[in-house]
Protein backbone atom coordinates (compact mmCIF):
# COMPACT_ATOMS: atom_id res chain seq x y z
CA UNK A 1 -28.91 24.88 -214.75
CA UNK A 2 -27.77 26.53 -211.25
CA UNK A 3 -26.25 29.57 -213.20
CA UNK A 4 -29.64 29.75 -215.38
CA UNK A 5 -31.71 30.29 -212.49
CA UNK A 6 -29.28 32.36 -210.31
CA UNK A 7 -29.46 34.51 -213.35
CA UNK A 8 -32.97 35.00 -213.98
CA UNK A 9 -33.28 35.21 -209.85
CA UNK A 10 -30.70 38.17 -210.20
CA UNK A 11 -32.60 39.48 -213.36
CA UNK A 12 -36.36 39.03 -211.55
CA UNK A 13 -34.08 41.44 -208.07
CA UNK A 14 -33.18 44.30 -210.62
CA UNK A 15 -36.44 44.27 -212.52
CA UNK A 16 -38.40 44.55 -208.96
CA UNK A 17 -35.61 46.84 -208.00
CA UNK A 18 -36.11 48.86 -210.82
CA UNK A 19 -36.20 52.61 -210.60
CA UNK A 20 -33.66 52.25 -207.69
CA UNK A 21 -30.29 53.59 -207.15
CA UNK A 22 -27.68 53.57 -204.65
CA UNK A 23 -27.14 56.78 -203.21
CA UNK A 24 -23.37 57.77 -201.99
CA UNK A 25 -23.96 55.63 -198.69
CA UNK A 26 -25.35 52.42 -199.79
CA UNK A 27 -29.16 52.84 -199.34
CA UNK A 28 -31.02 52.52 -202.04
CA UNK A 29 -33.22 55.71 -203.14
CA UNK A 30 -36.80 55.55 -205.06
CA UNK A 31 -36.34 57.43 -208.85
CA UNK A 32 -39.72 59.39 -209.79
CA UNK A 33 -40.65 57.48 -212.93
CA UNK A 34 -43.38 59.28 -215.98
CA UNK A 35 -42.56 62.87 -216.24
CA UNK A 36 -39.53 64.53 -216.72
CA UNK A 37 -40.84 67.42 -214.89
CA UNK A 38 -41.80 66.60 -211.32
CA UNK A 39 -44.99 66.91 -210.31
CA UNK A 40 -46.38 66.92 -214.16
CA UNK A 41 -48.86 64.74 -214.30
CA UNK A 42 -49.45 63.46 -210.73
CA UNK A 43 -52.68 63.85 -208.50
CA UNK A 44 -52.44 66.87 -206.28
CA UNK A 45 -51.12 65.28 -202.64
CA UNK A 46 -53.05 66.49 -199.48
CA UNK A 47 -50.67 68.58 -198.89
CA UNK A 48 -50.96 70.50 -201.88
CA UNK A 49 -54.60 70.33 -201.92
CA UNK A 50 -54.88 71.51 -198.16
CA UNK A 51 -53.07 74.48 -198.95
CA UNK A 52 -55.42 75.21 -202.05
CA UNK A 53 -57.92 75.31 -199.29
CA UNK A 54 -56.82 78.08 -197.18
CA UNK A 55 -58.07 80.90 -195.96
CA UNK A 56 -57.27 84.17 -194.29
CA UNK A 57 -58.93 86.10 -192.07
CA UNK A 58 -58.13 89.21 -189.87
CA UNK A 59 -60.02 89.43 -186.11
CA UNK A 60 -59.77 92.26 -184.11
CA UNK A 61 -61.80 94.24 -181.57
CA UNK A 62 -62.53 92.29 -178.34
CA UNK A 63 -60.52 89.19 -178.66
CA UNK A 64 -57.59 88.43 -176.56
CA UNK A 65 -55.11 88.19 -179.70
CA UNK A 66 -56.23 89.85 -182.83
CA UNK A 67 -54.33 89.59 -185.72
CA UNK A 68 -54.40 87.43 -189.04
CA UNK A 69 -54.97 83.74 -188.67
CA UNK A 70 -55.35 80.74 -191.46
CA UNK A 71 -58.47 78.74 -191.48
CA UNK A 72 -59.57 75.95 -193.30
CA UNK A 73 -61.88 77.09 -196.42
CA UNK A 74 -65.35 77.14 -195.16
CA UNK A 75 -64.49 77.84 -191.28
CA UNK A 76 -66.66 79.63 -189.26
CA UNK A 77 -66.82 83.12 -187.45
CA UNK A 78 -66.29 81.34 -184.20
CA UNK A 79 -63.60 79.53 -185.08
CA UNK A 80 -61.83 82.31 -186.54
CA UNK A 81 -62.19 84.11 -182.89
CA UNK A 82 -61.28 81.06 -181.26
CA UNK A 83 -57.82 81.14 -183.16
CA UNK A 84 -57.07 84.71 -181.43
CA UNK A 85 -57.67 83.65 -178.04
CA UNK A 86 -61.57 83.57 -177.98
CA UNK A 87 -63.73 86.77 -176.76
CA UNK A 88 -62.85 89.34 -173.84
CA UNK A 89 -65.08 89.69 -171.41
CA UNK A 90 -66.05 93.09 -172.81
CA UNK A 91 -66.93 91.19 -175.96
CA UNK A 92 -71.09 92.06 -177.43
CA UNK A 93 -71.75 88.49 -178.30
CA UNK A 94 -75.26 89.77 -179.54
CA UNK A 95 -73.86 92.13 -181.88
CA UNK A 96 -72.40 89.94 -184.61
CA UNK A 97 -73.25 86.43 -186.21
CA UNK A 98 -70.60 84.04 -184.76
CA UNK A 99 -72.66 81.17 -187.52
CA UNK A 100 -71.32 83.11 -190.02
CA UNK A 101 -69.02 81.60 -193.09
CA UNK A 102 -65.94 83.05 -193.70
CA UNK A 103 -63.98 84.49 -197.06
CA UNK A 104 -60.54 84.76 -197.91
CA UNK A 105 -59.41 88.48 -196.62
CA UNK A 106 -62.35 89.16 -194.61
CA UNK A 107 -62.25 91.17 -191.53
CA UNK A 108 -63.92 90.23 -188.94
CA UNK A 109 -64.50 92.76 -185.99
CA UNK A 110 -65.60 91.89 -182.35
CA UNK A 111 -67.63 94.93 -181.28
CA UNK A 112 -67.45 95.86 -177.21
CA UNK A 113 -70.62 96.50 -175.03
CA UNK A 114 -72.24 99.64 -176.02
CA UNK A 115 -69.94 100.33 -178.67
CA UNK A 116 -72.43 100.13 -181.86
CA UNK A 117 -74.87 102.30 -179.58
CA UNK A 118 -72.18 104.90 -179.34
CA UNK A 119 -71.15 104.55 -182.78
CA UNK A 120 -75.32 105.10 -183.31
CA UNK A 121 -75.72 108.02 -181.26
CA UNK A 122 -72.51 109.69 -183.62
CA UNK A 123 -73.91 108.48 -187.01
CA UNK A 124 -76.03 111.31 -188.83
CA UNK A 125 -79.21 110.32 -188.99
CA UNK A 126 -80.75 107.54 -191.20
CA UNK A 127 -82.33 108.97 -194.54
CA UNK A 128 -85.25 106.29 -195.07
CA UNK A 129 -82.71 104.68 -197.87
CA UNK A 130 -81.75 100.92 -197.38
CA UNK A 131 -78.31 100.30 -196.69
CA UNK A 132 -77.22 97.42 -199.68
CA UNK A 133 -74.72 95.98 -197.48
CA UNK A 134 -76.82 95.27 -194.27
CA UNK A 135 -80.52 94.80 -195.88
CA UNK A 136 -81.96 91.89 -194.85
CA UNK A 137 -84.03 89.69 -197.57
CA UNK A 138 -87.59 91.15 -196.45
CA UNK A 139 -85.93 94.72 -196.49
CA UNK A 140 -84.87 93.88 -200.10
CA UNK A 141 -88.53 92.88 -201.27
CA UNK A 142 -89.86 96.10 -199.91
CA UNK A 143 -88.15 97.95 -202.58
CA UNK A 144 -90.04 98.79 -205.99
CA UNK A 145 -89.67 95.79 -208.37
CA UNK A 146 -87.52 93.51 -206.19
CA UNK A 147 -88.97 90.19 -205.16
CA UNK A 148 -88.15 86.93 -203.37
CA UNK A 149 -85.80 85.88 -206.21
CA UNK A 150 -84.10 89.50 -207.01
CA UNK A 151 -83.67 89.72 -203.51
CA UNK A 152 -81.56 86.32 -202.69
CA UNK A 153 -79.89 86.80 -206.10
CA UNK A 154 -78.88 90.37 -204.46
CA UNK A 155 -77.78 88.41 -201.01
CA UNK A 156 -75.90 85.81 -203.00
CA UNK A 157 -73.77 88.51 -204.93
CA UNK A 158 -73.28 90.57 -201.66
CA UNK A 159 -71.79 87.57 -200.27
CA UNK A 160 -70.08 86.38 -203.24
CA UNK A 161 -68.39 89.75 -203.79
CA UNK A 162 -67.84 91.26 -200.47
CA UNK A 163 -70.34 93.66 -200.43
CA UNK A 164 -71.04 96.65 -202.74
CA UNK A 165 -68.79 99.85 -202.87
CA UNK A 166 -71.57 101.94 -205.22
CA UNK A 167 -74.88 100.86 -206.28
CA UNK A 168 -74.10 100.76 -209.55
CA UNK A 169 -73.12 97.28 -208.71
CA UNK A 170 -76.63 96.23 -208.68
CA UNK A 171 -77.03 96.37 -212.65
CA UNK A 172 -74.18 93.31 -212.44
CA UNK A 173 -77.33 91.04 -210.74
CA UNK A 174 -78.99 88.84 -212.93
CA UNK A 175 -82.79 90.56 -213.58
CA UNK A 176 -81.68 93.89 -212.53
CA UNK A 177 -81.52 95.97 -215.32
CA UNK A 178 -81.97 100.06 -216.05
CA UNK A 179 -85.19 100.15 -215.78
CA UNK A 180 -85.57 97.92 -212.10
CA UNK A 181 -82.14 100.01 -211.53
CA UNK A 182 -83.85 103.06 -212.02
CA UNK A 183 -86.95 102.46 -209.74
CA UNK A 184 -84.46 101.78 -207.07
CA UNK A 185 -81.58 103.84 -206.90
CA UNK A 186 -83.40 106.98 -204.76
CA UNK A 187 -84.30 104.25 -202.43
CA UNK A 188 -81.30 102.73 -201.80
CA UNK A 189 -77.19 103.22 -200.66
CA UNK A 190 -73.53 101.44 -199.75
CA UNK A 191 -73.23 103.58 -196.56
């Protein structure tokens, strides 16, 4: 009866055991069990899943250390200037929006005092055409055939896709087609 239940108490030891080996030094090393292949099949650990979630983001201009930093998906402007050593004291604070979400690859640029008035004062003149890039949403709506709705749908994509590089782009909005196209395009530009 003593060797039955030594037995089955050895038995019940390997079974909890199981999936165990001895390494070359004694200790006793966890197998992966399921899949041959590892990783197939398992939940994503935080550690893959964190680096899913990265971003990165160039700042340069007036910060103490530009260059390229990673940023958690969904970090801020600020935080992204933060990372380079936060603002110089030549830094415009008023001339960018520090609120702002950032995108994977975006640059951001820290303008100096007087800087976009000197870049002004260089630029040709303005030809009455809204810039697509910079337009606010009421700038948008003042445009022939563009309303509340075509306007935030034309936000959303500029923000989606990084801006546009022709305005061509704006027949890939949904309820801009040829003919709103064409009642726009003299009144508008990328540049």
């Amino acid at each position: 009866m003593k060797k039955k239940i030594i037995y089955v108490t050895m038995l019940l030891m390997l079974a909890a055991a199981g999936g165990c080996q001895n390494d070359k030094n004694g200790t006793i090393l966890l197998e992966e069990t399921g899949s041959e292949h590892p990783g197939e099949g398992q939940e994503p650990s935080e550690e893959d899943s964190a680096a899913e979630c990265l971003i990165y983001v160039q700042v340069s201009g007036a910060v103490a250390a530009p260059g390229v930093y990673e940023l958690e998906e969904g970090s801020r402007i600020f935080q992204a200037v933060e990372l380079a050593g936060g603002l110089t004291e030549l830094a415009d604070v008023k001339a960018f929006n520090q609120a702002e979400a950032l995108r994977d690859g975006q640059m951001v640029y820290v303008p100096s005092i007087g800087e976009q008035k000197a870049q002004a004062a260089e630029t040709p003149e303005e030809d009455g055409r809204i810039n697509l890039n910079t337009a606010t949403e009421a700038e948008l709506m003042a445009l022939p055939g563009i309303g509340a709705a075509r306007a935030k749908n034309i936000l959303d994509w500029r923000e989606k896709n990084g801006g546009f590089t022709r305005i061509e782009d704006l027949k890939n909005i949904e309820g801009i087609k040829d003919g709103v196209f064409s009642k726009i395009k003299d009144s508008v530009r990328v540049g």
